[in-house]
N, C-alpha and C. Protein backbone atom coordinates (compact mmCIF):
# COMPACT_ATOMS: atom_id res chain seq x y z
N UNK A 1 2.29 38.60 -12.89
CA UNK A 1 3.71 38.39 -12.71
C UNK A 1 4.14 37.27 -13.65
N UNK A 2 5.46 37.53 -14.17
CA UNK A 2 5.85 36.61 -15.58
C UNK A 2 6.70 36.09 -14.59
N UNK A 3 7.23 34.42 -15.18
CA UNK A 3 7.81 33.94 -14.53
C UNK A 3 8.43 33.25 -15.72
N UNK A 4 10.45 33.59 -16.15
CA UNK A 4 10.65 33.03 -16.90
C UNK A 4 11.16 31.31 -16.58
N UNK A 5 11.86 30.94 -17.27
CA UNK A 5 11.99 29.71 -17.44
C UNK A 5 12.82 29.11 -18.21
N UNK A 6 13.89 28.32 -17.42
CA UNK A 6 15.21 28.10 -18.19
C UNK A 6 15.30 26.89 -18.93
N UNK A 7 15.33 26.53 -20.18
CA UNK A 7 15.27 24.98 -20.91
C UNK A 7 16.48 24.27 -21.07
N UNK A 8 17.70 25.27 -20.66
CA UNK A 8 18.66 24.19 -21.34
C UNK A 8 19.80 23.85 -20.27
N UNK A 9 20.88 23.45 -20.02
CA UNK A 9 21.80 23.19 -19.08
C UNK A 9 22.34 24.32 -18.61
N UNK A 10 22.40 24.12 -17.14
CA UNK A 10 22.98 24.61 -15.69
C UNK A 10 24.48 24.14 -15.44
N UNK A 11 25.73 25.07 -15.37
CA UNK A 11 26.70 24.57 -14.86
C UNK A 11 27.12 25.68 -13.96
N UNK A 12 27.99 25.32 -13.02
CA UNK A 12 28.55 26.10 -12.13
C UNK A 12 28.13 26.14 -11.04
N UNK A 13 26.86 25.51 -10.33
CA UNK A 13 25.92 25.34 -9.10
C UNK A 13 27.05 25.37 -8.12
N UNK A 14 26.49 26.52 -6.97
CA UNK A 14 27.00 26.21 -5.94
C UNK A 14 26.73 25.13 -4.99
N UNK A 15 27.10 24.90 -3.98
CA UNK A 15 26.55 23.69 -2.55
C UNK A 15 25.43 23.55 -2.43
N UNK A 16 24.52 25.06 -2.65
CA UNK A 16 23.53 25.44 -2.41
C UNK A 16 22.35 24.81 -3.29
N UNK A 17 22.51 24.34 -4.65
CA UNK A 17 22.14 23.97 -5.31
C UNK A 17 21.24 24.83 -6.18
N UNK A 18 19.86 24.49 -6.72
CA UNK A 18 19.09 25.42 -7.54
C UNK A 18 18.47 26.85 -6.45
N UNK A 19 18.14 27.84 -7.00
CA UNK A 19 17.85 28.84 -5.87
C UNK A 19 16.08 27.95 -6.41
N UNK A 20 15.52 28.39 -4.99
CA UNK A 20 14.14 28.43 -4.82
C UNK A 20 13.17 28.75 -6.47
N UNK A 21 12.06 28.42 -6.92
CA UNK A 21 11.51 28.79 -7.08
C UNK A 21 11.51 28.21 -9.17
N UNK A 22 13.06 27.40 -9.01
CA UNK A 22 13.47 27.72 -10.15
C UNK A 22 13.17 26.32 -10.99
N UNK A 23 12.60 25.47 -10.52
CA UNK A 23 11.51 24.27 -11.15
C UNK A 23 10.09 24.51 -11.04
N UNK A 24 9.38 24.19 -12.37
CA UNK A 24 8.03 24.29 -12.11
C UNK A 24 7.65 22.87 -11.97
N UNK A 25 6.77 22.55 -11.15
CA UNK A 25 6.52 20.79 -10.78
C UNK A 25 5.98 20.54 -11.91
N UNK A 26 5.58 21.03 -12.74
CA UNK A 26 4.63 20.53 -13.85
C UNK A 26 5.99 20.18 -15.22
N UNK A 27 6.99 20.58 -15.00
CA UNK A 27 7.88 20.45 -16.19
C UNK A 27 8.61 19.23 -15.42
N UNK A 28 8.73 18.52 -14.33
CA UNK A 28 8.73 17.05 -13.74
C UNK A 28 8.45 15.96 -14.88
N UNK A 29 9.08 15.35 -15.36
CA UNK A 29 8.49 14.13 -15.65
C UNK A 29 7.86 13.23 -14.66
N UNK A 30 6.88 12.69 -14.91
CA UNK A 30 6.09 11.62 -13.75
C UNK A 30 7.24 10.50 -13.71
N UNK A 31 7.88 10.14 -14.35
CA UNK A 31 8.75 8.64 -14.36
C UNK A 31 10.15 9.57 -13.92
N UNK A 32 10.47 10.59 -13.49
CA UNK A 32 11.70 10.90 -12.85
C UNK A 32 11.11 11.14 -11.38
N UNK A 33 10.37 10.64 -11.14
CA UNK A 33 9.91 11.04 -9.16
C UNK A 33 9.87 9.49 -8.93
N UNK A 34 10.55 8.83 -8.34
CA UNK A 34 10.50 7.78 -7.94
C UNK A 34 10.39 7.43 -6.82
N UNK A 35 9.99 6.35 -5.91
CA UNK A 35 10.12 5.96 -4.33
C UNK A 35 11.64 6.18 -3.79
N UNK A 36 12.39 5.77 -4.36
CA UNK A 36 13.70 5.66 -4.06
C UNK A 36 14.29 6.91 -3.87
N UNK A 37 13.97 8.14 -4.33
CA UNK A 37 14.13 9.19 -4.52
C UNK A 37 13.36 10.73 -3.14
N UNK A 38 12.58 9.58 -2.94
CA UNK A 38 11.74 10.35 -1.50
C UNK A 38 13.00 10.24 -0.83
N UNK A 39 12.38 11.38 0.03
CA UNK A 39 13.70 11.65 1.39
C UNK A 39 13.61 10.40 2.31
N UNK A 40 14.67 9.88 2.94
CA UNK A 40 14.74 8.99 3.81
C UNK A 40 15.54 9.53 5.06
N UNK A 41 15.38 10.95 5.41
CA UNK A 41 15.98 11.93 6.39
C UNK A 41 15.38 11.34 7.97
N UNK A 42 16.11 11.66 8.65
CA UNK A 42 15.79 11.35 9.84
C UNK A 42 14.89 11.61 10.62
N UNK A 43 14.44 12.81 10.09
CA UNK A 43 13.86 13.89 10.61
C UNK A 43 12.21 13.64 10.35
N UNK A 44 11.48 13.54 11.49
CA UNK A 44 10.34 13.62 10.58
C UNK A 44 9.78 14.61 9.50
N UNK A 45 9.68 15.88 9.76
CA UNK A 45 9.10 16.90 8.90
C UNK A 45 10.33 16.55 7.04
N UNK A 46 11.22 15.83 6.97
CA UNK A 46 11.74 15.10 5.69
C UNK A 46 11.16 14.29 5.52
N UNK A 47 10.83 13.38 6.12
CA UNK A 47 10.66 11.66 6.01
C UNK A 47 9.36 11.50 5.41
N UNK A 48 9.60 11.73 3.77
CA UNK A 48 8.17 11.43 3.03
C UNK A 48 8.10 9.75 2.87
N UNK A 49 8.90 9.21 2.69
CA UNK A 49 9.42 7.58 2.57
C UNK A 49 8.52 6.97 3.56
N UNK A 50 8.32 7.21 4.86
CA UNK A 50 7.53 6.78 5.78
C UNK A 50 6.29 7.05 5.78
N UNK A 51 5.81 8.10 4.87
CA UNK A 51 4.23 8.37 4.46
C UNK A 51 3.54 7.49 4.02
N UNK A 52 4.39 6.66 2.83
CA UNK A 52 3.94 6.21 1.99
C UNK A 52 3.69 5.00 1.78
N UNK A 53 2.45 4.07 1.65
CA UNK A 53 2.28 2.97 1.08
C UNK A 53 3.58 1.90 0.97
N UNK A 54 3.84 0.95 1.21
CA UNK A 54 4.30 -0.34 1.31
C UNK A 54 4.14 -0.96 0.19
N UNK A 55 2.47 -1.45 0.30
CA UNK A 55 2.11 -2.49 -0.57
C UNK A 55 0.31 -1.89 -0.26
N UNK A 56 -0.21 -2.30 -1.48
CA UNK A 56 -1.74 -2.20 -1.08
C UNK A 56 -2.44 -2.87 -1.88
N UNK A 57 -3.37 -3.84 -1.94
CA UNK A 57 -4.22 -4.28 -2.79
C UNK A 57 -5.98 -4.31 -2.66
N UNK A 58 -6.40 -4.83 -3.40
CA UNK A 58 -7.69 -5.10 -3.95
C UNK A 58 -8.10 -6.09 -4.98
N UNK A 59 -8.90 -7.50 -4.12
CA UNK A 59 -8.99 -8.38 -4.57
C UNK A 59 -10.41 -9.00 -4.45
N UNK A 60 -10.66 -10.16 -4.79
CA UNK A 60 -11.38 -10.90 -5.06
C UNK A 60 -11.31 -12.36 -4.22
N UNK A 61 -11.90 -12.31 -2.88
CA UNK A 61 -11.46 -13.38 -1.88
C UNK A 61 -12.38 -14.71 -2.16
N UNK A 62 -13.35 -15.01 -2.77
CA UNK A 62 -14.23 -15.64 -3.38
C UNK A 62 -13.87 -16.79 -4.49
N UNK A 63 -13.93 -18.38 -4.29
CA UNK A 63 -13.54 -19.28 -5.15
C UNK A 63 -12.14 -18.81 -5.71
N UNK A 64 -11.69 -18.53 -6.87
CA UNK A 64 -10.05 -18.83 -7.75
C UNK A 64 -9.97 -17.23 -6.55
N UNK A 65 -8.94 -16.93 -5.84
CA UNK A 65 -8.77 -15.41 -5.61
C UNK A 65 -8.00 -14.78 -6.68
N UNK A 66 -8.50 -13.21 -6.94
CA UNK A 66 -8.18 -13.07 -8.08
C UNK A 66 -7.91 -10.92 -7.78
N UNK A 67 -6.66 -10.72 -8.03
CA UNK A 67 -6.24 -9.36 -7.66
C UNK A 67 -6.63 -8.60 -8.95
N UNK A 68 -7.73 -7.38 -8.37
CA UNK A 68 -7.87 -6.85 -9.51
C UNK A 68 -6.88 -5.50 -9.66
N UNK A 69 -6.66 -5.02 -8.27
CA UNK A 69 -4.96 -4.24 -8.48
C UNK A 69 -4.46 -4.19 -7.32
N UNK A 70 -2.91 -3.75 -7.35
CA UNK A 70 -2.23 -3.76 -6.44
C UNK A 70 -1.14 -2.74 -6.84
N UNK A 71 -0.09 -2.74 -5.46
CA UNK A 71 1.38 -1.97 -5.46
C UNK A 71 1.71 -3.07 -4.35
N UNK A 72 3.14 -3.72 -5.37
CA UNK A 72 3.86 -4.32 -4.50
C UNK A 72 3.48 -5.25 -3.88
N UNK A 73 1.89 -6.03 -4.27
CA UNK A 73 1.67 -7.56 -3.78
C UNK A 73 2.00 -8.35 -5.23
N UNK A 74 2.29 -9.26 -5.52
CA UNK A 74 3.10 -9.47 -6.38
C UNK A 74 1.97 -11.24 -6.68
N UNK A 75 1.36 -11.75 -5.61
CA UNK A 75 0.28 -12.92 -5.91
C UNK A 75 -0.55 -13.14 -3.88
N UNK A 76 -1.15 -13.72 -3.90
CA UNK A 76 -2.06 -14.10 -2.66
C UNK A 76 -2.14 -15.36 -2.59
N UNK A 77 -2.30 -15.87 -1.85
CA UNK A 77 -2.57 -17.40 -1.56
C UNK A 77 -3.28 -17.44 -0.63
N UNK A 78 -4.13 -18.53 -0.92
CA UNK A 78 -5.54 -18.78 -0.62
C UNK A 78 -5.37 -19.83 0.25
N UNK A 79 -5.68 -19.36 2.04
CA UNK A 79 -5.01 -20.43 2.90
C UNK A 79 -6.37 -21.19 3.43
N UNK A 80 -7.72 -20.77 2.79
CA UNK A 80 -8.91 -21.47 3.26
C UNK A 80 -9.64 -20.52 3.82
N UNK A 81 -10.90 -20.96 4.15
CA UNK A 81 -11.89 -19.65 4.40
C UNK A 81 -11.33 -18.49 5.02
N UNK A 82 -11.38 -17.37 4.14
CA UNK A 82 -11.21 -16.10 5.07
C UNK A 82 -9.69 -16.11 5.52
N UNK A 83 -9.12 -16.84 5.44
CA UNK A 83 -7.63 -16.59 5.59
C UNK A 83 -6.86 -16.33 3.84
N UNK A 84 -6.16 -15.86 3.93
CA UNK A 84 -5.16 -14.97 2.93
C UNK A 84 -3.68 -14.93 3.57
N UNK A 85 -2.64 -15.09 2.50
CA UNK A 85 -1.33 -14.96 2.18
C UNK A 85 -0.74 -13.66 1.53
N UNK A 86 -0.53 -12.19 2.07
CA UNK A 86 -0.13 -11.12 0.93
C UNK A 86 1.33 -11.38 0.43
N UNK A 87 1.45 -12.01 -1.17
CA UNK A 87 2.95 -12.02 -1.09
C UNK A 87 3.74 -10.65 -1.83
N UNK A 88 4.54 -10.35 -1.01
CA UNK A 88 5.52 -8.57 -1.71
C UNK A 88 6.19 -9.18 -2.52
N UNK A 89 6.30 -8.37 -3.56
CA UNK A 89 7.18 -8.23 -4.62
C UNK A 89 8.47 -7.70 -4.08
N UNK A 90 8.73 -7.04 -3.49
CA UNK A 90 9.54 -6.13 -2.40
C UNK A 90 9.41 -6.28 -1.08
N UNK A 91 10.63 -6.85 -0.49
CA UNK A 91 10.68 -7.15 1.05
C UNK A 91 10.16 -5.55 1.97
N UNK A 92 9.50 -5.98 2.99
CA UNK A 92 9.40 -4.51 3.55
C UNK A 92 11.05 -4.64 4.56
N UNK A 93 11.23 -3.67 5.07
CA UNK A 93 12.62 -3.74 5.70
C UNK A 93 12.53 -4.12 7.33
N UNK A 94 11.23 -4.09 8.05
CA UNK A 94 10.87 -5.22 8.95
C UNK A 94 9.81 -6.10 9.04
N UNK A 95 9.23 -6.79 9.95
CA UNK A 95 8.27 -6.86 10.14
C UNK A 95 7.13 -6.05 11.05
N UNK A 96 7.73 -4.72 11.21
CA UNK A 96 6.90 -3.82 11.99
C UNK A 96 6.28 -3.40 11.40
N UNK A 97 5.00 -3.49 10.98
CA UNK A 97 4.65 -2.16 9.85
C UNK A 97 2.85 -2.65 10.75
N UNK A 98 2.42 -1.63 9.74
CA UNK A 98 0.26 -1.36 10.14
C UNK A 98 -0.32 -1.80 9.11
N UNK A 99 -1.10 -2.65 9.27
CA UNK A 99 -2.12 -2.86 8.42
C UNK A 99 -3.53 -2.71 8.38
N UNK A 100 -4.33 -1.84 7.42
CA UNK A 100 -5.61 -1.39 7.77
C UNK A 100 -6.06 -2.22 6.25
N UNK A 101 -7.38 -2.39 6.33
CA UNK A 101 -8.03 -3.32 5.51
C UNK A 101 -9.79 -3.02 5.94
N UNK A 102 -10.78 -3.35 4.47
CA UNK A 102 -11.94 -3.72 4.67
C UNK A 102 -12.47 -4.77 3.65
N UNK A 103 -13.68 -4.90 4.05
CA UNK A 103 -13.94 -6.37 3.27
C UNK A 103 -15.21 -6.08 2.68
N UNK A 104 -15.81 -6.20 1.85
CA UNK A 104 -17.69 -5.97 1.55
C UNK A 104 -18.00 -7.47 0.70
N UNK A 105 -19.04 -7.46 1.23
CA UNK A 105 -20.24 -8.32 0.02
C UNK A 105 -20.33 -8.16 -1.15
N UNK A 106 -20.27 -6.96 -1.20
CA UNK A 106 -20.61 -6.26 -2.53
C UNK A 106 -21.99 -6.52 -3.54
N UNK A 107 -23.39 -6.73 -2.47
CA UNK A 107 -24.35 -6.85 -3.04
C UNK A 107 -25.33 -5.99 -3.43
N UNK A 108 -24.47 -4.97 -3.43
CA UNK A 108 -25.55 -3.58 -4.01
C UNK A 108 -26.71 -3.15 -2.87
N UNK A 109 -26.79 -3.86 -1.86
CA UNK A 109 -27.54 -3.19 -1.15
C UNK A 109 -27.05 -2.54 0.35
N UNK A 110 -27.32 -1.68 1.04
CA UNK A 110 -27.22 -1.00 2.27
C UNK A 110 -27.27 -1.55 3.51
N UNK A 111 -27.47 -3.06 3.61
CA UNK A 111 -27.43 -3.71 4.84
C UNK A 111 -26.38 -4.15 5.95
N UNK A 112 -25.49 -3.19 6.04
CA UNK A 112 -24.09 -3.49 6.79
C UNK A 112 -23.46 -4.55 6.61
N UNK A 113 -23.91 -5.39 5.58
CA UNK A 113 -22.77 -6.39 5.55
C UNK A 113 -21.49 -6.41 5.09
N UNK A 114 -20.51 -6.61 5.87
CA UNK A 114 -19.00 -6.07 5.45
C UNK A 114 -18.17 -6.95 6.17
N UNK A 115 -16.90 -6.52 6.42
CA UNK A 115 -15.91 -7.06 7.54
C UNK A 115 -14.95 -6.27 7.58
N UNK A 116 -13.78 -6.87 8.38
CA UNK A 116 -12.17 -6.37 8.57
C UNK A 116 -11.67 -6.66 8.25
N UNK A 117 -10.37 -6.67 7.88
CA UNK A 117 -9.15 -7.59 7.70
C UNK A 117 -7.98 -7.27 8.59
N UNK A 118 -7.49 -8.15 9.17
CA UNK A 118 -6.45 -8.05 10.30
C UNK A 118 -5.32 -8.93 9.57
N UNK A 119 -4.36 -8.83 10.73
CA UNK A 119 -3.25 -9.55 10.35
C UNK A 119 -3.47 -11.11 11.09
N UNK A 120 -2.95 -11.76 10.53
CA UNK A 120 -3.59 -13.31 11.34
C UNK A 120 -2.29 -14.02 11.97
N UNK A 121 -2.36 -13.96 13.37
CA UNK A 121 -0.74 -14.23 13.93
C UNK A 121 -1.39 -15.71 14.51
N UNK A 122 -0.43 -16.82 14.07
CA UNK A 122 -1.28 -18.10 14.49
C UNK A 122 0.28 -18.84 14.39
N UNK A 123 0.42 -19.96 14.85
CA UNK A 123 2.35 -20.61 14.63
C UNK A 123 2.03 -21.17 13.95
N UNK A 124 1.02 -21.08 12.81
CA UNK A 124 1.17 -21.55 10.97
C UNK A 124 1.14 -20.34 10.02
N UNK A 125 0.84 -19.30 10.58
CA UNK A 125 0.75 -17.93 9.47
C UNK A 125 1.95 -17.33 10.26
N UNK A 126 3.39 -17.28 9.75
CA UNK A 126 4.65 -16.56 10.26
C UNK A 126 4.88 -14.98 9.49
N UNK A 127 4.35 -13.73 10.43
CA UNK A 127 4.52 -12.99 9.39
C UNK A 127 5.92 -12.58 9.34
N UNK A 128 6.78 -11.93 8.12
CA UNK A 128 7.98 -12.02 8.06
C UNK A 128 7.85 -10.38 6.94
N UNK A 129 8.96 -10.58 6.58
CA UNK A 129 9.25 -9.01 5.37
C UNK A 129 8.82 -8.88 4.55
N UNK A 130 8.63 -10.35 3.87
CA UNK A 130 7.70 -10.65 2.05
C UNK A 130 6.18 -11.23 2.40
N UNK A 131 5.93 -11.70 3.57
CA UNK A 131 4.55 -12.34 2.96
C UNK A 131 3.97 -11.82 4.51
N UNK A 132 2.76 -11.73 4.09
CA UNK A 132 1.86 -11.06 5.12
C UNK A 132 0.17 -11.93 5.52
N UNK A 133 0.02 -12.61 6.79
CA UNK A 133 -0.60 -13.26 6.46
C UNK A 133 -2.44 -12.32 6.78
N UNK A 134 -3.33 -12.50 6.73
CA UNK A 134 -4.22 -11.96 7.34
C UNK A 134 -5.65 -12.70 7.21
N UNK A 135 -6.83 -12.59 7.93
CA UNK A 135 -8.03 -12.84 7.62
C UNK A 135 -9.17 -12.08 7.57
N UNK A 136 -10.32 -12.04 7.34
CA UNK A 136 -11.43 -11.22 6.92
C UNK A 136 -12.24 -12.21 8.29
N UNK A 137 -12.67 -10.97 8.98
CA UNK A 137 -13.70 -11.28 9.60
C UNK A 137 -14.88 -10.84 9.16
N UNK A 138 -16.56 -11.39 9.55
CA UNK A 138 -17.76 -10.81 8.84
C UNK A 138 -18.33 -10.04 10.47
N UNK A 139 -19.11 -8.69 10.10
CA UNK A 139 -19.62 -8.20 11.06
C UNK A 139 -20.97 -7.71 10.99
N UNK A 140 -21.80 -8.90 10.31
CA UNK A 140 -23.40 -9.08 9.97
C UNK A 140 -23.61 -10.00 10.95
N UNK A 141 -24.42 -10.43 11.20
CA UNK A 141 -25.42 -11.52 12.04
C UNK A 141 -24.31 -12.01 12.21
N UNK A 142 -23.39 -12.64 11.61
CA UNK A 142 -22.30 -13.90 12.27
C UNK A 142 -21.52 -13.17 12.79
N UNK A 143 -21.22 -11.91 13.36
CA UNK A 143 -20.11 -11.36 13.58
C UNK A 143 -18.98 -12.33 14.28
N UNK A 144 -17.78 -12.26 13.59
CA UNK A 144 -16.98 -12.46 14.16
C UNK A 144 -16.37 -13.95 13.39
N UNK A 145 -17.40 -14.35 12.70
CA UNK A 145 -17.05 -15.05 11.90
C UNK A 145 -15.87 -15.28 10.21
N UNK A 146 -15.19 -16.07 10.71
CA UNK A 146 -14.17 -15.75 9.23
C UNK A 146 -15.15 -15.95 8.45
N UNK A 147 -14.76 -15.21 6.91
CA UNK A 147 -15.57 -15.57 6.17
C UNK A 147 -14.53 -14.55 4.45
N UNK A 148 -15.30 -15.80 3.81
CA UNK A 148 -14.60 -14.97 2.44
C UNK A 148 -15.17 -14.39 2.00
N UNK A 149 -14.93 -12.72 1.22
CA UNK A 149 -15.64 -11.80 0.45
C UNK A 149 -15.03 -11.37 -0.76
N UNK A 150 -15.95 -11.04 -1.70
CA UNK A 150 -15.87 -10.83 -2.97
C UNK A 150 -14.82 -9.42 -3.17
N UNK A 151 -14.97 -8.59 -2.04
CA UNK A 151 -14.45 -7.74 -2.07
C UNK A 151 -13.27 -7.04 -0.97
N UNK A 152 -11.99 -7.37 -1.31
CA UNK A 152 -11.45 -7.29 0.01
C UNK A 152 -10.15 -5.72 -0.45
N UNK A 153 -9.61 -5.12 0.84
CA UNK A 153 -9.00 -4.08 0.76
C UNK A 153 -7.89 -4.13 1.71
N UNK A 154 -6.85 -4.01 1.05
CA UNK A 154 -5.52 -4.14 2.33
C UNK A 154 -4.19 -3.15 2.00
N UNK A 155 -3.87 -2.28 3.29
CA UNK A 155 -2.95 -1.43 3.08
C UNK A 155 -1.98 -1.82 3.73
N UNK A 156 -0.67 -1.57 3.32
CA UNK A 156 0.89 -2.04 4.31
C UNK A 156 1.48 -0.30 4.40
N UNK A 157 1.29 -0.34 5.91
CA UNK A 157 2.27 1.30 5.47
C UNK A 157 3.37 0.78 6.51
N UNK A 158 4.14 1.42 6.71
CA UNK A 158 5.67 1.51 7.73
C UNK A 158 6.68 1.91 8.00
C-alpha cells in the first residue's frame, strides 16, 4: 500500500483539522515537539504533561559535587554528608510532586553496596517549587546511615 504525501501548504481546514493519517511522525522535526506543546487536558487518557519528567539528574555526591547530566536541575548544593540541595531551572508548579532516586558506590563489584535517596523534610531543608532538598541513605553494613556516593540518581515527576 502507497501512501502519498503532501509537501507544501494546506489552506481551507475545517474545525476538524488535518483528517487522520495525514502526518508521518518521522517528517516531525525533533525541535517542533516541545514540553509546552504536550496536552495539558484534563482528562487523564490526554494528560501526557503529567507523564513526564520534571527534572532528573545524575551526579557525583563525593568531595567538589559534580552533575554529569541533568533536565531541569540547573546546580546542587552540597549541604554536608549525604545531604543535597536539587536546584530547578524551572519552578515545578507545586510542591506536590514524587521523587524516586538511587545511589551506588560504584566499585565495580557485586556486593550490594548502594543506597536511596529520599526527600529530606527537616525545618532547615524547606522544600518549595525550585529547590528540592534530599539525602542518600547507605544500605550495606551501616544501613541507614547518611552517607555520600559517587554515584547518585534522582527523578522529579508530578
Amino acid at each position: 500500500v502507497s501512501q502519498s504525501r503532501y509537501t507544501g501548504s494546506i489552506t481551507g481546514l475545517s474545525a476538524g483539522g488535518l483528517p487522520d493519517n495525514s502526518i508521518v511522525t518521522a517528517d516531525i522535526a525533533d525541535s517542533a515537539v516541545t514540553y509546552g506543546k504536550l496536552s495539558t487536558s484534563a482528562t487523564e487518557a490526554d494528560n501526557v504533561a503529567k507523564r513526564t519528567a520534571k527534572a532528573w539528574v545524575n551526579f557525583n555526591g563525593t568531595g567538589t559535587v559534580a552533575i554529569r547530566d541533568s533536565f531541569n536541575v540547573s546546580s546542587i548544593t552540597d549541604n554536608g554528608q549525604g545531604r543535597y540541595t536539587l536546584n530547578l531551572a524551572v519552578s515545578l508548579s507545586s510542591a506536590n510532586f514524587a521523587l524516586a532516586g538511587n545511589a551506588s558506590y560504584r566499585d565495580g563489584t557485586d556486593d550490594g553496596n548502594g543506597g536511596v535517596v529520599s526527600i529530606r523534610r527537616t525545618t532547615s531543608a524547606t522544600i518549595s517549587t525550585s529547590a528540592v532538598p534530599i539525602q542518600t541513605n547507605s544500605f550495606d553494613a551501616l544501613y541507614g546511615t547518611i552517607a555520600d556516593f559517587p554515584l547518585i540518581n534522582a527523578i522529579i515527576i508530578q
